[in-house]
Each structure stands twice: as structure tokens, then as C-alpha cells.
Protein backbone atom coordinates (compact mmCIF):
# COMPACT_ATOMS: atom_id res chain seq x y z
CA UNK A 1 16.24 -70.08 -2.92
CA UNK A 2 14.43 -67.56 -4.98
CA UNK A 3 15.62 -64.45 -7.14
CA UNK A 4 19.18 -63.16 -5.97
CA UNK A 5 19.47 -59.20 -4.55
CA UNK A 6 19.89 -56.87 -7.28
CA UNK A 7 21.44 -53.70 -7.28
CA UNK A 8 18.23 -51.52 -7.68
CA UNK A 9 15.54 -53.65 -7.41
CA UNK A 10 11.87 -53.43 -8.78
CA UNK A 11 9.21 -51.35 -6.49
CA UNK A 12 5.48 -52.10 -7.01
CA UNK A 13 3.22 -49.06 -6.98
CA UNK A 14 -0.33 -48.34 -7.61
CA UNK A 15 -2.00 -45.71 -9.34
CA UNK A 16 -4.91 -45.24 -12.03
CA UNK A 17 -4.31 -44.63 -15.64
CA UNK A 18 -7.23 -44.36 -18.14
CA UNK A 19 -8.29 -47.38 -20.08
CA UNK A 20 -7.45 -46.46 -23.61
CA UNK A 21 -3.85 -45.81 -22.27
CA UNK A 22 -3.81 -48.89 -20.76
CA UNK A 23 -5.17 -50.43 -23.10
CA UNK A 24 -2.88 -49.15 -25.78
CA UNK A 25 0.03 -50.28 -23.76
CA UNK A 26 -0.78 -53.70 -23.61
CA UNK A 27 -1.59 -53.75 -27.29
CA UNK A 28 2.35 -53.19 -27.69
CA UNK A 29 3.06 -56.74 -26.48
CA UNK A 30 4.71 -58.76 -24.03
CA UNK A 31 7.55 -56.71 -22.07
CA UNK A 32 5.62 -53.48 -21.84
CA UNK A 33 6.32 -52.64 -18.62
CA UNK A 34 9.91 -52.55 -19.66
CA UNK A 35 8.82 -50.28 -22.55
CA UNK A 36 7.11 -47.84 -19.97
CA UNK A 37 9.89 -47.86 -17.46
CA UNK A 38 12.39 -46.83 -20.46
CA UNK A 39 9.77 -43.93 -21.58
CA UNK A 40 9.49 -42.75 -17.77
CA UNK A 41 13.53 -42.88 -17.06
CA UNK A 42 13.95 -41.09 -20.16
CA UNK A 43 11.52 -38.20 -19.62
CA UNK A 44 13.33 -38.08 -15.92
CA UNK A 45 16.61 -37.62 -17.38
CA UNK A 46 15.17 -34.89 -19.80
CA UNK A 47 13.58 -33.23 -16.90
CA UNK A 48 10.23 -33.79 -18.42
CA UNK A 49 8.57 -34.84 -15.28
CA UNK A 50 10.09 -32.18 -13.05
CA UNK A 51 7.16 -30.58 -11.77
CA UNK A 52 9.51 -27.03 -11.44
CA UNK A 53 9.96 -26.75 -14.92
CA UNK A 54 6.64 -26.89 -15.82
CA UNK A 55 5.99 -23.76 -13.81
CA UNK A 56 7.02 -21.78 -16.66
CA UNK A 57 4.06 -22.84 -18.87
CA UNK A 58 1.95 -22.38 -16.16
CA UNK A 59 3.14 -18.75 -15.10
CA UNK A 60 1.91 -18.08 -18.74
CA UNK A 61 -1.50 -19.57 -18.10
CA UNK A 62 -1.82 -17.32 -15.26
CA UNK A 63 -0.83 -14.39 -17.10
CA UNK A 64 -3.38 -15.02 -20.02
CA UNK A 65 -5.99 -15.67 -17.57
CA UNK A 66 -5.31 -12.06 -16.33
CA UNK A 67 -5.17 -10.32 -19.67
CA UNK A 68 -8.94 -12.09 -19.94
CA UNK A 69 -10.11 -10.63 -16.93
CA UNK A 70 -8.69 -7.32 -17.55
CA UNK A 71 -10.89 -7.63 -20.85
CA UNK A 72 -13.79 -8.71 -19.45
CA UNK A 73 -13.41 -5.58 -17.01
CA UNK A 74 -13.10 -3.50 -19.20
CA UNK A 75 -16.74 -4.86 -20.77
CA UNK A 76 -18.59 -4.97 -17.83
CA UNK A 77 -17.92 -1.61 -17.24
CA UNK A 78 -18.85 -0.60 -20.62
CA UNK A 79 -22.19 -2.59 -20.16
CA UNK A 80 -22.42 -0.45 -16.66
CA UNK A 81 -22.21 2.93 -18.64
CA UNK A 82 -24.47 1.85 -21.54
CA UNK A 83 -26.68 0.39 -18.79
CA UNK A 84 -26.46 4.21 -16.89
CA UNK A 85 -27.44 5.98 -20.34
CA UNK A 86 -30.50 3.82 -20.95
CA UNK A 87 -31.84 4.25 -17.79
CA UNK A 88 -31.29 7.95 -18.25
CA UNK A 89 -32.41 8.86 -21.67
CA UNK A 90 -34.56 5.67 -22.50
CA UNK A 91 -33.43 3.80 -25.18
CA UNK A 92 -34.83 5.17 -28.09
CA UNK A 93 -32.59 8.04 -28.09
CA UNK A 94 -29.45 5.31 -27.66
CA UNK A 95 -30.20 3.54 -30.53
CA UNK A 96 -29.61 6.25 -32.65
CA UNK A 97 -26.09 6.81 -31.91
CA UNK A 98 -23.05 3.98 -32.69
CA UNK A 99 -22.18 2.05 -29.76
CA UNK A 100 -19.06 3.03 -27.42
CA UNK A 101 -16.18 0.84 -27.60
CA UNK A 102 -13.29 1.33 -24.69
CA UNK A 103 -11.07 3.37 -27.50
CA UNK A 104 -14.00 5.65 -27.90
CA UNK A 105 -14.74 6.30 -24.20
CA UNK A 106 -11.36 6.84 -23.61
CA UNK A 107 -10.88 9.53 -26.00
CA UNK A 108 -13.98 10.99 -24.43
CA UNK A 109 -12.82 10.69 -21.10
CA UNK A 110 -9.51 12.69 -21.95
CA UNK A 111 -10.93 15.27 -23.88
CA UNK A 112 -13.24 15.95 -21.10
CA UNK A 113 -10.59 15.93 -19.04
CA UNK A 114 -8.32 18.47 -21.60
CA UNK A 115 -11.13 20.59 -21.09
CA UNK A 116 -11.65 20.99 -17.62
CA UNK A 117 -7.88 21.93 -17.62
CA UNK A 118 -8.05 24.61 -19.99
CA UNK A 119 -10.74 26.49 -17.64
């Protein structure tokens, strides 16, 4: 005899969850596998789990990540130049003037250059 055909019937899959989460499912009682198909159908319908959608938050990961390295750039070559001046003029001289930040060297850079067009 057994169970008659259903419509859409039941597949059994594997896969590993972590134990509190387990754990906290079971806690909820006896039918919690229904519980967790509902949960699952429902973020499917809501297009929760679409993979694609989530791209968006992910393009925006990958756009912070290269703001930060544009920053960190910009630092290492600061580093570089205050590196090139201490090896120059020693660094008792250097630690008499304020530091440079990327504003100020800027500003330097297009004075100098403001100059050199003027002669």
C-alpha cells in the first residue's frame, strides 16, 4: 500500500546548518520542518533568495572597497614622499615643520605647477 502520489511531493536534501540554528529550530516544536519550508517559500516568493538581486548590495561592497584603496593610495604615497624628505634632509629638520596631508600637497603641487606656467 503505502502513502498515495501527491501532486508535488517532498524531496530530501542535505546540507549543513550551524548548531545554534539548528538548535533553535527544534526548540520551536514538533512540525518545524513545516515552519522552515513556509519561511523558505516565502522568502522565494519575495525574491529574497534570488541570488541576482543581491548583486546590488554587493556592487556597493565593491565600490566601498575601492574608495578604501583609493585612500590607502593616496597614504602610501604620502608615506613615500615623507619617506623621500627624511632621507634627504634627516629628520631633525622634518620635525620642525607640520606634517603634509593630501589637501596640502596638492595645493603645493598646483602652485608649483601655476608657476612654471607663468615663466
Amino acid at each position: 500500500m503505502g502513502r498515495p502520489p501527491v501532486e508535488s511531493p517532498k524531496v530530501h536534501i542535505s546540507f549543513r546548518l550551524a548548531s545554534d540554528v539548528v538548535d533553535g529550530i527544534r526548540a520551536t516544536g514538533e512540525g518545524y520542518n513545516a515552519r522552515v519550508e513556509k519561511v523558505l517559500r516565502d522568502a522565494l516568493k519575495r525574491g529574497e533568495l534570488n541570488s541576482r538581486r543581491n548583486l546590488g548590495s554587493a556592487a556597493v561592497i565593491l565600490e566601498r572597497i575601492s574608495e578604501m584603496r583609493a585612500q590607502l593610495q593616496e597614504q602610501l604615497d604620502e608615506l613615500e614622499i615623507t619617506e623621500r624628505v627624511l632621507g634627504r634632509f634627516g629628520r631633525a629638520k622634518t620635525a620642525e615643520r607640520p606634517a603634509r596631508t593630501a589637501s596640502t600637497a596638492g595645493a603645493e603641487r598646483s602652485a608649483r605647477s601655476a608657476k612654471k606656467a607663468e615663466q
